[in-house]
Protein backbone atom coordinates (compact mmCIF):
# COMPACT_ATOMS: atom_id res chain seq x y z
CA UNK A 1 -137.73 31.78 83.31
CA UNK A 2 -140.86 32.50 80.93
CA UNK A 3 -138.15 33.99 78.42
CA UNK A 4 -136.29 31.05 78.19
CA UNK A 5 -139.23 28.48 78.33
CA UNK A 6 -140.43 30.52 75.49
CA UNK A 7 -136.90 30.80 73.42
CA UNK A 8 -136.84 26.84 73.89
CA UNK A 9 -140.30 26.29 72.65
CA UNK A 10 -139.08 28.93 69.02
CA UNK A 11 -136.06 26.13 69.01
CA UNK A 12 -137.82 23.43 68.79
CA UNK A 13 -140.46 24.42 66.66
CA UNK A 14 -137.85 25.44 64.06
CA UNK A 15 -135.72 22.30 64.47
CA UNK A 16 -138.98 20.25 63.79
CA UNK A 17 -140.04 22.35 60.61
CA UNK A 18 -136.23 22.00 59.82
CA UNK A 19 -136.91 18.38 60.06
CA UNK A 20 -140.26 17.58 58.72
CA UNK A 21 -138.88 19.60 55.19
CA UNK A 22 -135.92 17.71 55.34
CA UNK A 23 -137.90 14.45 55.34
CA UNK A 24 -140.07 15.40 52.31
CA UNK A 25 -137.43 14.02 49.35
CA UNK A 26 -136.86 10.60 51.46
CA UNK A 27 -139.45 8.55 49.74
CA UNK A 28 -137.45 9.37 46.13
CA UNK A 29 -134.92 6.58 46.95
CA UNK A 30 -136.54 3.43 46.78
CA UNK A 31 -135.93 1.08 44.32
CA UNK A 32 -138.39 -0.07 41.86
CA UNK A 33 -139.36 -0.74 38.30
CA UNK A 34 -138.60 2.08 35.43
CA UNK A 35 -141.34 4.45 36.24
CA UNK A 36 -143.72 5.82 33.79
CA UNK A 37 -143.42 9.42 32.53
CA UNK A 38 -146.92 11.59 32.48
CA UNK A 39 -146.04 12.44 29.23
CA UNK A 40 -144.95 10.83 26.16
CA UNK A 41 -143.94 13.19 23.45
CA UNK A 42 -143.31 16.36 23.01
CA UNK A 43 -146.17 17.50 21.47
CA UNK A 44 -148.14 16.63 24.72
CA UNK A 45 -145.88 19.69 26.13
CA UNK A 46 -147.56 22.28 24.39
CA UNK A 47 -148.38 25.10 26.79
CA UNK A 48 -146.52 23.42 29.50
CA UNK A 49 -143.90 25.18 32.10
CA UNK A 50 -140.36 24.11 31.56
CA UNK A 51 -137.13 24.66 33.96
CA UNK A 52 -133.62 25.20 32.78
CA UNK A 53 -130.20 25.77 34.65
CA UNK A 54 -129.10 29.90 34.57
CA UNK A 55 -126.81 30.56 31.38
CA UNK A 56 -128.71 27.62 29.44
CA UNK A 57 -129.83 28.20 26.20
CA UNK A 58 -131.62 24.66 25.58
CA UNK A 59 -135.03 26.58 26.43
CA UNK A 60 -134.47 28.09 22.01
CA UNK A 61 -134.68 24.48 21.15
CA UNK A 62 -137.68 23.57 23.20
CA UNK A 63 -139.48 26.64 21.39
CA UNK A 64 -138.45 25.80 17.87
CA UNK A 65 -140.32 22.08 18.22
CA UNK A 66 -143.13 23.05 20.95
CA UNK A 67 -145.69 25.96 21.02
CA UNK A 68 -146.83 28.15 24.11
CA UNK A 69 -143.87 26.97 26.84
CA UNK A 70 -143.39 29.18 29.80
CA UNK A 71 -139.62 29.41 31.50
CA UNK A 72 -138.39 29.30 35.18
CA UNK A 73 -134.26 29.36 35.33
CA UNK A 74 -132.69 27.83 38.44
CA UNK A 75 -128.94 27.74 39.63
CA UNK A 76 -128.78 23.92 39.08
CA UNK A 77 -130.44 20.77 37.75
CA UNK A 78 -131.33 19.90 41.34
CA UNK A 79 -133.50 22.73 41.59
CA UNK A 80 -135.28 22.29 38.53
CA UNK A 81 -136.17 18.55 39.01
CA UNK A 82 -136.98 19.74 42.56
CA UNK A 83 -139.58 22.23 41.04
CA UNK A 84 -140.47 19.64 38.63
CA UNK A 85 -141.11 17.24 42.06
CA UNK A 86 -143.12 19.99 43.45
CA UNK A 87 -145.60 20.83 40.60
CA UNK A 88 -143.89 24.04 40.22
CA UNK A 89 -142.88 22.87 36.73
CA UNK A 90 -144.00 20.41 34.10
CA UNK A 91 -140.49 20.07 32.84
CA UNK A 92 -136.74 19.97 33.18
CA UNK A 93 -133.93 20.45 30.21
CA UNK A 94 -130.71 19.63 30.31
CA UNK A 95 -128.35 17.24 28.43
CA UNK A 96 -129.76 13.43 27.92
CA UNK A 97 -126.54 11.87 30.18
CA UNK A 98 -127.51 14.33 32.81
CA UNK A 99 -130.87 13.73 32.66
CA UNK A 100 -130.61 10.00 32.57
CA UNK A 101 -128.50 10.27 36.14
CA UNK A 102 -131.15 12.65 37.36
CA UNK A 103 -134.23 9.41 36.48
CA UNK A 104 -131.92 7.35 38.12
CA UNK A 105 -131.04 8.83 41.23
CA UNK A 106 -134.46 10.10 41.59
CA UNK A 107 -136.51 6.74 41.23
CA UNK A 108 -140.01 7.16 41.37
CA UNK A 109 -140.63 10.79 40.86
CA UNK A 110 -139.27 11.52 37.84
CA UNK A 111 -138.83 9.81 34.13
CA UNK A 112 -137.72 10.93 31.07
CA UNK A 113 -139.15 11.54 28.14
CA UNK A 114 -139.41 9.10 25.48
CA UNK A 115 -138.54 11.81 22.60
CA UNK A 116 -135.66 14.04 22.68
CA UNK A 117 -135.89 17.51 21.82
CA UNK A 118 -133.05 17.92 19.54
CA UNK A 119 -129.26 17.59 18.81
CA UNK A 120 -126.56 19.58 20.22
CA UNK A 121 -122.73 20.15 19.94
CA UNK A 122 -120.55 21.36 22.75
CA UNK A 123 -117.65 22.42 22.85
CA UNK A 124 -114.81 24.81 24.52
CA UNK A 125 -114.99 28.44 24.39
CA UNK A 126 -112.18 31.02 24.40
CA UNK A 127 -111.63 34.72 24.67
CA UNK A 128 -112.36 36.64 21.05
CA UNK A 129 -109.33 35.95 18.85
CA UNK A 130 -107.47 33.46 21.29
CA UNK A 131 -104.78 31.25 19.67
CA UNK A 132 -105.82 28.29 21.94
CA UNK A 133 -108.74 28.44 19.73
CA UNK A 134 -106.84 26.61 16.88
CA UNK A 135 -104.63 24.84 18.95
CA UNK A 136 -107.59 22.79 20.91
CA UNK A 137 -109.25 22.28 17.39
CA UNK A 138 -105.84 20.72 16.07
CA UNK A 139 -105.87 17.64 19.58
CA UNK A 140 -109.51 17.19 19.33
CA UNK A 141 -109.54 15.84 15.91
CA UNK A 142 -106.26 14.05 16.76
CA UNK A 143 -108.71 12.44 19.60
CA UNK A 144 -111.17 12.05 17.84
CA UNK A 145 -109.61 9.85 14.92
CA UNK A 146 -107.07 7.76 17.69
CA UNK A 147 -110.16 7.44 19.87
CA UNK A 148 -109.67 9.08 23.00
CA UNK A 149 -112.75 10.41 22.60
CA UNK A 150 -114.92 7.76 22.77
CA UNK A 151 -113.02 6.10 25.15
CA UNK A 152 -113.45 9.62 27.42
CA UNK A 153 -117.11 9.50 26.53
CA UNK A 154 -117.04 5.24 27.96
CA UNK A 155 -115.85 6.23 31.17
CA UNK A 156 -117.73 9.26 32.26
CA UNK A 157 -121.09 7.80 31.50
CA UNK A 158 -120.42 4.30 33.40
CA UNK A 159 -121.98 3.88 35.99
CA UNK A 160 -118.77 2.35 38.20
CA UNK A 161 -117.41 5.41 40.02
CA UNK A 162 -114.41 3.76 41.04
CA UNK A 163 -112.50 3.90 37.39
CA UNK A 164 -113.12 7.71 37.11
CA UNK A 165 -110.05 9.39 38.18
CA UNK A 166 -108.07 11.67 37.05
CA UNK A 167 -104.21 11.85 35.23
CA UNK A 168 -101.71 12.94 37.92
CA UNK A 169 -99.99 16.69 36.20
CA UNK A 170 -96.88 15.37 36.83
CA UNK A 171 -95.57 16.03 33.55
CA UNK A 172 -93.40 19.42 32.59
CA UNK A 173 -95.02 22.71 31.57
CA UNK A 174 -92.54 24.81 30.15
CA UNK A 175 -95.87 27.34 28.69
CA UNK A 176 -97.20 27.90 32.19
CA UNK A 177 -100.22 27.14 33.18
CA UNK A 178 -104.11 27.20 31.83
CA UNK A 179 -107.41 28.73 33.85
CA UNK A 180 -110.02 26.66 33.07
CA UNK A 181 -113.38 27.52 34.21
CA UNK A 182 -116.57 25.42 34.52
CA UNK A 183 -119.78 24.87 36.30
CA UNK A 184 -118.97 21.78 37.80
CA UNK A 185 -122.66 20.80 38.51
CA UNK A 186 -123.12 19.16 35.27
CA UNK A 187 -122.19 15.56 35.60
CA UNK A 188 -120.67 13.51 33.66
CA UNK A 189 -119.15 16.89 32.08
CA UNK A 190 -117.72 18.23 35.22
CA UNK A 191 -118.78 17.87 38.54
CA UNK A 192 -117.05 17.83 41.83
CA UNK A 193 -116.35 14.62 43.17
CA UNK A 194 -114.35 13.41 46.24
CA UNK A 195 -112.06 15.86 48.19
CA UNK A 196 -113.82 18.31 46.36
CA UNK A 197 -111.83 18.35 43.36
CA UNK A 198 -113.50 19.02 40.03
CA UNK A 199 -113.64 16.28 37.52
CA UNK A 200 -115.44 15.07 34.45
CA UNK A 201 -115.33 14.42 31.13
CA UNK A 202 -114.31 18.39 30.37
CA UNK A 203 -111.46 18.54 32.97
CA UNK A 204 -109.96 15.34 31.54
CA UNK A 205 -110.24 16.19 28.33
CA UNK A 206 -108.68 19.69 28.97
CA UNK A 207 -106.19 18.24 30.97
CA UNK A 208 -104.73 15.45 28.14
CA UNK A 209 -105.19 19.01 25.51
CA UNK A 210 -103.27 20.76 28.29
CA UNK A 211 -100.40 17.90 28.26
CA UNK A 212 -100.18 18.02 24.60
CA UNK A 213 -99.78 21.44 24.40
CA UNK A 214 -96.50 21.80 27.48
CA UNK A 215 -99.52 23.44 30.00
CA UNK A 216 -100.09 22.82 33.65
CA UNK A 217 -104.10 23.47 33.88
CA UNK A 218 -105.92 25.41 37.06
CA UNK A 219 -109.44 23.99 37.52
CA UNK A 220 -112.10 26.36 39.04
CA UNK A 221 -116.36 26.04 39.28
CA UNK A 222 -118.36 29.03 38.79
CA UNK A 223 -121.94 29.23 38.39
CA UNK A 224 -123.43 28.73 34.74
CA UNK A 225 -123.77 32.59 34.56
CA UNK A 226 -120.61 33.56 35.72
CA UNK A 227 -118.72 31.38 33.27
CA UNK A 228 -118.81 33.84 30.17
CA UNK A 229 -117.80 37.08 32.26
CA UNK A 230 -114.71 35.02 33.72
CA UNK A 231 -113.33 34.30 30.48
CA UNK A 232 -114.65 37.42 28.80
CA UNK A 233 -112.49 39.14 31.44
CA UNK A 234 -109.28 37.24 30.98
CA UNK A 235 -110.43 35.55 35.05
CA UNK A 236 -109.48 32.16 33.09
CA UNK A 237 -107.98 31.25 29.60
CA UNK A 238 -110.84 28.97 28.32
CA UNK A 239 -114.04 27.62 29.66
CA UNK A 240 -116.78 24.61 28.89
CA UNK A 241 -117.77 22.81 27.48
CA UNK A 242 -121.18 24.51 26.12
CA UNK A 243 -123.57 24.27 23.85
CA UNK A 244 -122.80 26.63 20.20
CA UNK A 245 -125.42 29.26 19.09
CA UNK A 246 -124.58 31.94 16.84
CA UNK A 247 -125.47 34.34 19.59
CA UNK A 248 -122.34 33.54 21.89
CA UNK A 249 -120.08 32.53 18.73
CA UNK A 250 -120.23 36.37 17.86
CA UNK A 251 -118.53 37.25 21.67
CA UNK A 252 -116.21 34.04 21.72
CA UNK A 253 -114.62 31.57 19.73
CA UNK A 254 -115.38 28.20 20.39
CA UNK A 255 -113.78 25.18 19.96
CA UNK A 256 -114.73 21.76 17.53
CA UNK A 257 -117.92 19.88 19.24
CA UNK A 258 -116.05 17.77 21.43
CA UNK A 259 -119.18 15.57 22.59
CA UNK A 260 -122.27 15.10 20.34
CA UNK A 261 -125.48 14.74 22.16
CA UNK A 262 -128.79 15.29 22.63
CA UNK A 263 -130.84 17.75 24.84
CA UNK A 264 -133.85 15.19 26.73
CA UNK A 265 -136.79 16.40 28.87
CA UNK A 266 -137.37 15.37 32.62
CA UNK A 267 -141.14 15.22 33.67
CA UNK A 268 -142.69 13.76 36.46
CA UNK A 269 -143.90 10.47 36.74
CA UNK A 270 -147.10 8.97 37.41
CA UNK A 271 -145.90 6.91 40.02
CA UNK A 272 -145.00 10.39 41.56
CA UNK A 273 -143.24 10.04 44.64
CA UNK A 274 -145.49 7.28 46.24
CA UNK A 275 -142.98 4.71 45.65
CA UNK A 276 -140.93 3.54 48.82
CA UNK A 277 -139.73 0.19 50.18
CA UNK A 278 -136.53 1.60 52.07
CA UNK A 279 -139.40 3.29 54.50
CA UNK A 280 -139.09 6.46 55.87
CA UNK A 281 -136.78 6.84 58.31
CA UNK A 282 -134.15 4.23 56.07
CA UNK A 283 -134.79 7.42 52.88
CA UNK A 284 -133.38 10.03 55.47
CA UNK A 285 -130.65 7.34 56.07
CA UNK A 286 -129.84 7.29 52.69
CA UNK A 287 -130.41 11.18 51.91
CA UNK A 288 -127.73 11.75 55.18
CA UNK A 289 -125.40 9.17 53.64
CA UNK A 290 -125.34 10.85 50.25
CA UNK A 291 -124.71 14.17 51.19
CA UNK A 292 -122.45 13.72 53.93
CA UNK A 293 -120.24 10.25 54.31
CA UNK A 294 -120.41 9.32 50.40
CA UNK A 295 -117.28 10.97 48.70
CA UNK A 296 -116.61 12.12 51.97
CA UNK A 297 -118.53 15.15 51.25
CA UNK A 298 -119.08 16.39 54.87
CA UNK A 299 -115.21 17.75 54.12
CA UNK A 300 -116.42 20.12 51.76
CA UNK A 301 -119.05 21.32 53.94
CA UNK A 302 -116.73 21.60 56.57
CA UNK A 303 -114.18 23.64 54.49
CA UNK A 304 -116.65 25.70 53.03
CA UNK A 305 -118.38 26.68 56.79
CA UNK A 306 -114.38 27.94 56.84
CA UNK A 307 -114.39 29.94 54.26
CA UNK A 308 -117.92 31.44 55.30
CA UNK A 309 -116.18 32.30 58.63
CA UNK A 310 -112.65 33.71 57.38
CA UNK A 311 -114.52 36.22 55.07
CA UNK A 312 -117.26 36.91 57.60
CA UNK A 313 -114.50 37.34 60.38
CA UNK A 314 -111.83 39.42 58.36
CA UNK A 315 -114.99 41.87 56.42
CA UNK A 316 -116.61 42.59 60.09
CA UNK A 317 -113.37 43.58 61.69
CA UNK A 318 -112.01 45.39 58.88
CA UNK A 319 -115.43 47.33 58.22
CA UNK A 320 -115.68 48.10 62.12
CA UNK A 321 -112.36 49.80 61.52
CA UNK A 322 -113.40 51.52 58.36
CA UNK A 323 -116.74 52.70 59.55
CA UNK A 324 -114.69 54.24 62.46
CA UNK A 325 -112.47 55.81 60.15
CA UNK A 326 -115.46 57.64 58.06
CA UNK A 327 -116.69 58.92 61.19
CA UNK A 328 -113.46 60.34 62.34
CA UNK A 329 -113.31 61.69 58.47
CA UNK A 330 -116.78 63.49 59.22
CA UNK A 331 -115.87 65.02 62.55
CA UNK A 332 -112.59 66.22 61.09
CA UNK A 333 -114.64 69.62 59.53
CA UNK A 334 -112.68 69.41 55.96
CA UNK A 335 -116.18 70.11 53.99
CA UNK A 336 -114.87 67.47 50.88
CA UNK A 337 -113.98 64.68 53.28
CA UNK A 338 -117.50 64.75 54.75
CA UNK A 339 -119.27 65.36 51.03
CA UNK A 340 -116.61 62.29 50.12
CA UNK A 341 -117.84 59.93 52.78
CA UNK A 342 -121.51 60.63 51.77
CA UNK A 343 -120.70 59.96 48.56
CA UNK A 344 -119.50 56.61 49.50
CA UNK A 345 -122.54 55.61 52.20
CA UNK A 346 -124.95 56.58 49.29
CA UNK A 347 -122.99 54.20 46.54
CA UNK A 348 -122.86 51.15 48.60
CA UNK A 349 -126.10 51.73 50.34
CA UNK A 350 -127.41 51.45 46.85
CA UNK A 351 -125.83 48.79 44.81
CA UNK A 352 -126.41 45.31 45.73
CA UNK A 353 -123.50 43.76 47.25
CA UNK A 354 -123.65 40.86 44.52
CA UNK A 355 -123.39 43.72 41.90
CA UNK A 356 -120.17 45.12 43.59
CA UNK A 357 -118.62 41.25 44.44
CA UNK A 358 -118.78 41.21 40.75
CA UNK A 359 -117.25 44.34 39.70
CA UNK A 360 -114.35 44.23 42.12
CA UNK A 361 -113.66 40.70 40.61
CA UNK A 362 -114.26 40.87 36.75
CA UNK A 363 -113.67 44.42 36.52
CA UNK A 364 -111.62 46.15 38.79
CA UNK A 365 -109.16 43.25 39.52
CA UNK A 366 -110.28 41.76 36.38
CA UNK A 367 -106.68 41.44 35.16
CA UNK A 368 -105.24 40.73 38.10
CA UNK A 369 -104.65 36.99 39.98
CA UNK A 370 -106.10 38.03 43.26
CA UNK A 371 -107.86 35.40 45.19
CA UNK A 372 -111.85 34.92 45.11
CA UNK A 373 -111.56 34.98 49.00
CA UNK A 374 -109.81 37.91 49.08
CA UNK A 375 -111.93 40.38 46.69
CA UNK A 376 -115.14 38.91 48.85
CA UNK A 377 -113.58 40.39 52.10
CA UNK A 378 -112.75 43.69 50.21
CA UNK A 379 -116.14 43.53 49.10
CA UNK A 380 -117.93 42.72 52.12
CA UNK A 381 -115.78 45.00 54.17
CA UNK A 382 -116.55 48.24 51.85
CA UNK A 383 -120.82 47.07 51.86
CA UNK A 384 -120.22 46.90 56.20
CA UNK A 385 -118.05 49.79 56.80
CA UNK A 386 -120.75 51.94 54.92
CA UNK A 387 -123.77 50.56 57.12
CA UNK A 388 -121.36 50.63 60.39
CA UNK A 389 -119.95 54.15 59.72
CA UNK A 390 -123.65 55.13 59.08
CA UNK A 391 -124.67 53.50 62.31
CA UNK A 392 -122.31 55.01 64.30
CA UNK A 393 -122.46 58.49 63.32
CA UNK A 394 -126.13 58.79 63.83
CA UNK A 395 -125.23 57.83 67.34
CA UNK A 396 -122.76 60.15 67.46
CA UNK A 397 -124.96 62.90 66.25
CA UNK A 398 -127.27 61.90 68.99
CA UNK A 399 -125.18 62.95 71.93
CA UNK A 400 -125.68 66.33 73.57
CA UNK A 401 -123.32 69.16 71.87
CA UNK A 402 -123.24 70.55 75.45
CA UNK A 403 -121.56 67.71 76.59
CA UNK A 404 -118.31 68.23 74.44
CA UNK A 405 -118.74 71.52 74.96
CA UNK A 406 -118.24 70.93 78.74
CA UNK A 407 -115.65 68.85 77.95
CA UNK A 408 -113.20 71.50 76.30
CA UNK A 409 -114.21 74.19 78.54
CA UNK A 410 -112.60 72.01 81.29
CA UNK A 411 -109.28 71.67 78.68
CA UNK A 412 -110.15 68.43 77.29
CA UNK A 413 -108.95 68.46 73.68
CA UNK A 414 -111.20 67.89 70.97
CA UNK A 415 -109.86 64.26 70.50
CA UNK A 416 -110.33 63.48 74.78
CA UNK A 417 -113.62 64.64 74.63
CA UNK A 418 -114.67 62.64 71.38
CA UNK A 419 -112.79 59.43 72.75
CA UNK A 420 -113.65 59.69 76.74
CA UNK A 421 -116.78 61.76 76.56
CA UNK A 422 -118.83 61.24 72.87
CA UNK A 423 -118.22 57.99 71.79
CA UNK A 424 -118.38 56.00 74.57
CA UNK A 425 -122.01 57.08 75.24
CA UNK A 426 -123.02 56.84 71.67
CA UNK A 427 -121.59 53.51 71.80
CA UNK A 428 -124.04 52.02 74.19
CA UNK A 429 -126.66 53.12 71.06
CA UNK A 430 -125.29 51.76 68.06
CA UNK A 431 -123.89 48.22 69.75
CA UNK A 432 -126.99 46.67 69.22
CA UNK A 433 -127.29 47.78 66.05
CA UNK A 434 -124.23 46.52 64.94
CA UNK A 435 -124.65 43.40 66.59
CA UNK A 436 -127.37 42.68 64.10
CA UNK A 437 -125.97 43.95 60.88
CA UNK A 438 -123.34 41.86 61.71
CA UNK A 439 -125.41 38.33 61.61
CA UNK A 440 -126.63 39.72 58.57
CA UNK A 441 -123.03 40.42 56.99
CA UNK A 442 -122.54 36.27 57.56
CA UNK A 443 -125.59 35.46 55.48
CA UNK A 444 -124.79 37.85 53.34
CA UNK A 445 -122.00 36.15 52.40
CA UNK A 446 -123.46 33.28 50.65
CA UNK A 447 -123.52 35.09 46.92
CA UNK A 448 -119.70 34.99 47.03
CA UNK A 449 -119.81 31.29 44.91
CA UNK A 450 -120.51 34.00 41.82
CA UNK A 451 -116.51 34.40 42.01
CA UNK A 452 -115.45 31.31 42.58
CA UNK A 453 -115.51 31.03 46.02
CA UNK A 454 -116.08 27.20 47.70
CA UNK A 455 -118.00 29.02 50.90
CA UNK A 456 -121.32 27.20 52.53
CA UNK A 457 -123.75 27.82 50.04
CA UNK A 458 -121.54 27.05 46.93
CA UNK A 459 -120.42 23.67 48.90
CA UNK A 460 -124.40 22.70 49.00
CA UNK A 461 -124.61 23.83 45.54
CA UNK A 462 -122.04 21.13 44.52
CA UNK A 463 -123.02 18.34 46.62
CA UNK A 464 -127.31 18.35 45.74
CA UNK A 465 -125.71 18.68 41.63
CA UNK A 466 -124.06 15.39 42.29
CA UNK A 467 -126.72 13.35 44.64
CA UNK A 468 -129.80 15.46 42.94
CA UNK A 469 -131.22 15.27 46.24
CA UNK A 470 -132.08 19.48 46.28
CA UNK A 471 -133.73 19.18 49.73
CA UNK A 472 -131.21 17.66 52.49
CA UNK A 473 -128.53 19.83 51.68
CA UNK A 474 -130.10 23.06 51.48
CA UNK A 475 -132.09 21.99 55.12
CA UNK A 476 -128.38 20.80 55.93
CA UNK A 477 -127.08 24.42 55.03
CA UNK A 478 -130.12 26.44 56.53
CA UNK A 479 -129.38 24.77 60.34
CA UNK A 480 -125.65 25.24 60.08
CA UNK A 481 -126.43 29.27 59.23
CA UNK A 482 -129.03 29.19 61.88
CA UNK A 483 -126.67 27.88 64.79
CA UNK A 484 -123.78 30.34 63.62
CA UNK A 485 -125.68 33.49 63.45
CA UNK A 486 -127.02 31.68 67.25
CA UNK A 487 -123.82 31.58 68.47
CA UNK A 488 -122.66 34.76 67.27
CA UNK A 489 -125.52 36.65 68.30
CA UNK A 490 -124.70 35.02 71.76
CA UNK A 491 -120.79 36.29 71.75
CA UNK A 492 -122.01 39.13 70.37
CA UNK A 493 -123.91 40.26 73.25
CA UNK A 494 -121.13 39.43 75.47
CA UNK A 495 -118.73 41.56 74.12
CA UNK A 496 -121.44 44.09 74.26
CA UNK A 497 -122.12 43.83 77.75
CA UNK A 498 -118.51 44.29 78.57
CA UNK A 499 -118.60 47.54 77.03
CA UNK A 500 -122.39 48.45 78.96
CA UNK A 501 -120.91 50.90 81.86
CA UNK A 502 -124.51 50.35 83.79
CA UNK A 503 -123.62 46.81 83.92
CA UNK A 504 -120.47 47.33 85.63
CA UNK A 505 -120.21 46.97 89.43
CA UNK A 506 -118.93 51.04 90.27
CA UNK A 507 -116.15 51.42 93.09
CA UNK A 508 -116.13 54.27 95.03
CA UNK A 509 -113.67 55.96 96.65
CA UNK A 510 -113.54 55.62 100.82
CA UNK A 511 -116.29 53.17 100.09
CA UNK A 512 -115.49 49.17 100.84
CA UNK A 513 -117.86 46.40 99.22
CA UNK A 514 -118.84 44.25 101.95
């Protein structure tokens, strides 16, 4: 009874620390007058700590016009304007449309600078010698003169969501299709809107250059820093749009600027976040509404808490079977198979599994089409057969020799005795153990969004890029991990107890339960 009472009182501690964080961003929706930024030009930034997105290069601008800057990267503009909100930083870069929707879905807290930092062309980039190269160059100027363009540029930067859809492919593609990958957390570029399907002023742009040139197109997000190494590796034909510097330009060919603008600063403002006439329980209204039932986004939650589970699911039972197998391999006596299994413990107990996602997907299958979802459970079922074959032969090892020895003296064979005798015993020792590097196999699964898998984390991702609320859906994420590594845990030791032989009720022979 005192265990429980206690393991009730750890539950609701952490659901009210879940909650009081959660609350913290609900004073940043109120509406108000254009708040005041705590700095007005750049020169005032001198010295000052700045925040970009990972894979951004805007941070060689900001040190060609201001002296002294420090640099924090973060996976997306939501966390930098969130560090920015914090104190963490004094400043956010990022492209001036972007940072304009970040001011004004963030009223209150944060402002934008008066004075840009400088001009910037983006554009397309393609594989080192790629004939799209020319191709793409030949429709954007054909775009640019007939004014698609600017009409492209009109209705991505609106502010009316409704008129920003997307051209049905329903025309013929006798070429084949295009891979086109980008970070979809950039909006109005590309973002990921309702249904989760990617969209922006990239994807409709590469879709009318894909028309044009007889192409179906394939859409995909990655992370800013997984971008290069998908194309680089032939994952996808073309990505973008981003920003030219000689630096990349000697790696990849990139296309005509397809959208001239300026790179803009995001500081705090001196209002701060004391600005609030929706109150605070109508902010967390709003924050829920946002990041669940606008857009329907609670669908992409849901499908991504799917994917977690499929590649958590498939990697634990195929690594259970594969740590089996290396201990069978080590018990077989064949000196290389043992030296061969060691060899592979030691190699994935010593790369990080994010290191080996990557290499199984850009490398090893780099010029294949296999599915993200299905190089993650490869992945994830090499890093837990290692740690479960590991786990299980040191409970193996720890089971009297005398007792197999027993065992074949009374004519056992050496398989009986391992399968009767050994492992059951050794598998009341390493259950446990297993039962917990199991729950950690599921969390480890949230770096799979580096390959262009939509799991949990990479769902949260997307949806605080498009509300720039960084708070909600990362509390939102954090309680939906907790509960499942809960429940698991909790079938977890079921199962286990099933297997527990001093749990079982024993029958006797000549001997009736009354």
């Amino acid at each position: 009874m005192v265990k429980r009472a206690r393991n009730r009182s750890l539950f609701l501690l952490l659901a009210a620390m879940l909650l009081a964080f959660g609350l913290v961003p609900v004073f940043a929706y109120a509406d108000g007058e254009e708040p005041t930024p705590m700095y007005q030009t750049l020169d005032e930034l001198a010295g000052k700590r700045f925040a970009y997105v990972n894979g951004s290069v805007y941070n060689l601008k900001v040190q060609e016009q201001i002296d002294g800057t420090s640099e924090e990267f973060y996976p997306s503009l939501a966390e930098c304007v969130a560090a920015v909100e914090a104190g963490k930083e004094d400043a956010a870069v990022q492209l001036s449309y972007c940072c304009q929707l970040v001011v004004n879905r963030r009223p209150g807290t944060v402002a934008l600078l008066p004075q840009p930092v400088a001009d910037v062309s983006e554009g397309f980039f393609f594989p080192r010698g790629s004939t799209l190269t020319a191709q793409f160059n030949e429709l954007i100027a054909k775009f640019g003169a007939d004014g698609t363009l600017r009409a492209l540029e009109e209705k991505w930067v609106a502010a009316d969501e409704a008129g920003k859809t997307l051209p049905e492919q329903d025309w013929d593609a006798p070429n084949g299709t295009l891979r086109f990958v980008t970070s979809g957390v950039i909006e109005p570029f590309s973002y990921v809107g309702e249904g989760g399907v990617p969209k922006g002023y990239d994807v409709e742009l590469a879709l009318l250059i894909a028309r044009e040139l007889g192409y179906h197109l394939e859409v995909s997000t990655l992370p800013m820093d997984s971008i290069f190494a998908a194309v680089d590796t032939g994952k996808a034909d073309f990505g973008g749009t981003l920003t030219n510097t000689p630096e990349r330009a000697s790696v990849c060919d990139f296309s005509d600027t397809v959208m001239p603008t300026t790179i803009s600063v995001v500081v705090k403002s001196q209002e701060g976040a004391s600005a609030g006439e929706g109150g605070f329980f109508g902010g967390m209204a709003e924050s829920f509404r946002k990041t669940f039932i606008e857009e329907d986004r609670w669908q992409l939650i849901l499908s991504g808490l799917g994917v977690t589970l499929l590649i958590s699911v498939l990697a634990g039972a195929f690594g259970l079977l594969l740590g089996y197998g290396t201990v069978l391999a080590r018990r077989s006596g064949v000196r290389w198979v043992g030296k061969l299994v060691d060899a592979y413990q030691a190699l994935m107990g010593r790369i990080p599994i994010v290191v080996v996602l990557m290499l199984l997907y850009y490398v090893v299958f780099g010029s294949i089409d296999v599915a993200g979802e299905l190089v993650a459970v490869i992945a994830f079922t090499l890093a837990f057969g290692a740690t479960a074959g590991s786990t299980m032969w040191t409970a193996v090892k720890g089971i009297d020799v005398i007792q197999e020895e027993t065992g074949l003296a009374l004519g056992y064979t050496r398989h009986q005795v391992f399968s009767k005798i050994v492992f059951p015993q050794a598998r009341q020792q390493f259950m446990p153990q297993l039962m917990g590097q199991f729950v950690n196999l599921v969390k480890d699964t949230a770096i799979v969004g580096y390959i262009a898998v939509a799991d949990l984390t990479r769902a949260g991702d997307l949806i605080r890029a498009r509300t720039m609320d960084a708070f909600f859906p990362l509390i939102s994420t954090a309680i939906i991990y907790f509960l499942i590594c809960l429940l698991l845990a909790w079938v977890l030791r079921r199962i286990a107890a099933r297997f527990d032989t001093e749990q079982r009720p024993r029958n006797i022979e000549g001997v009736v339960e009354k």
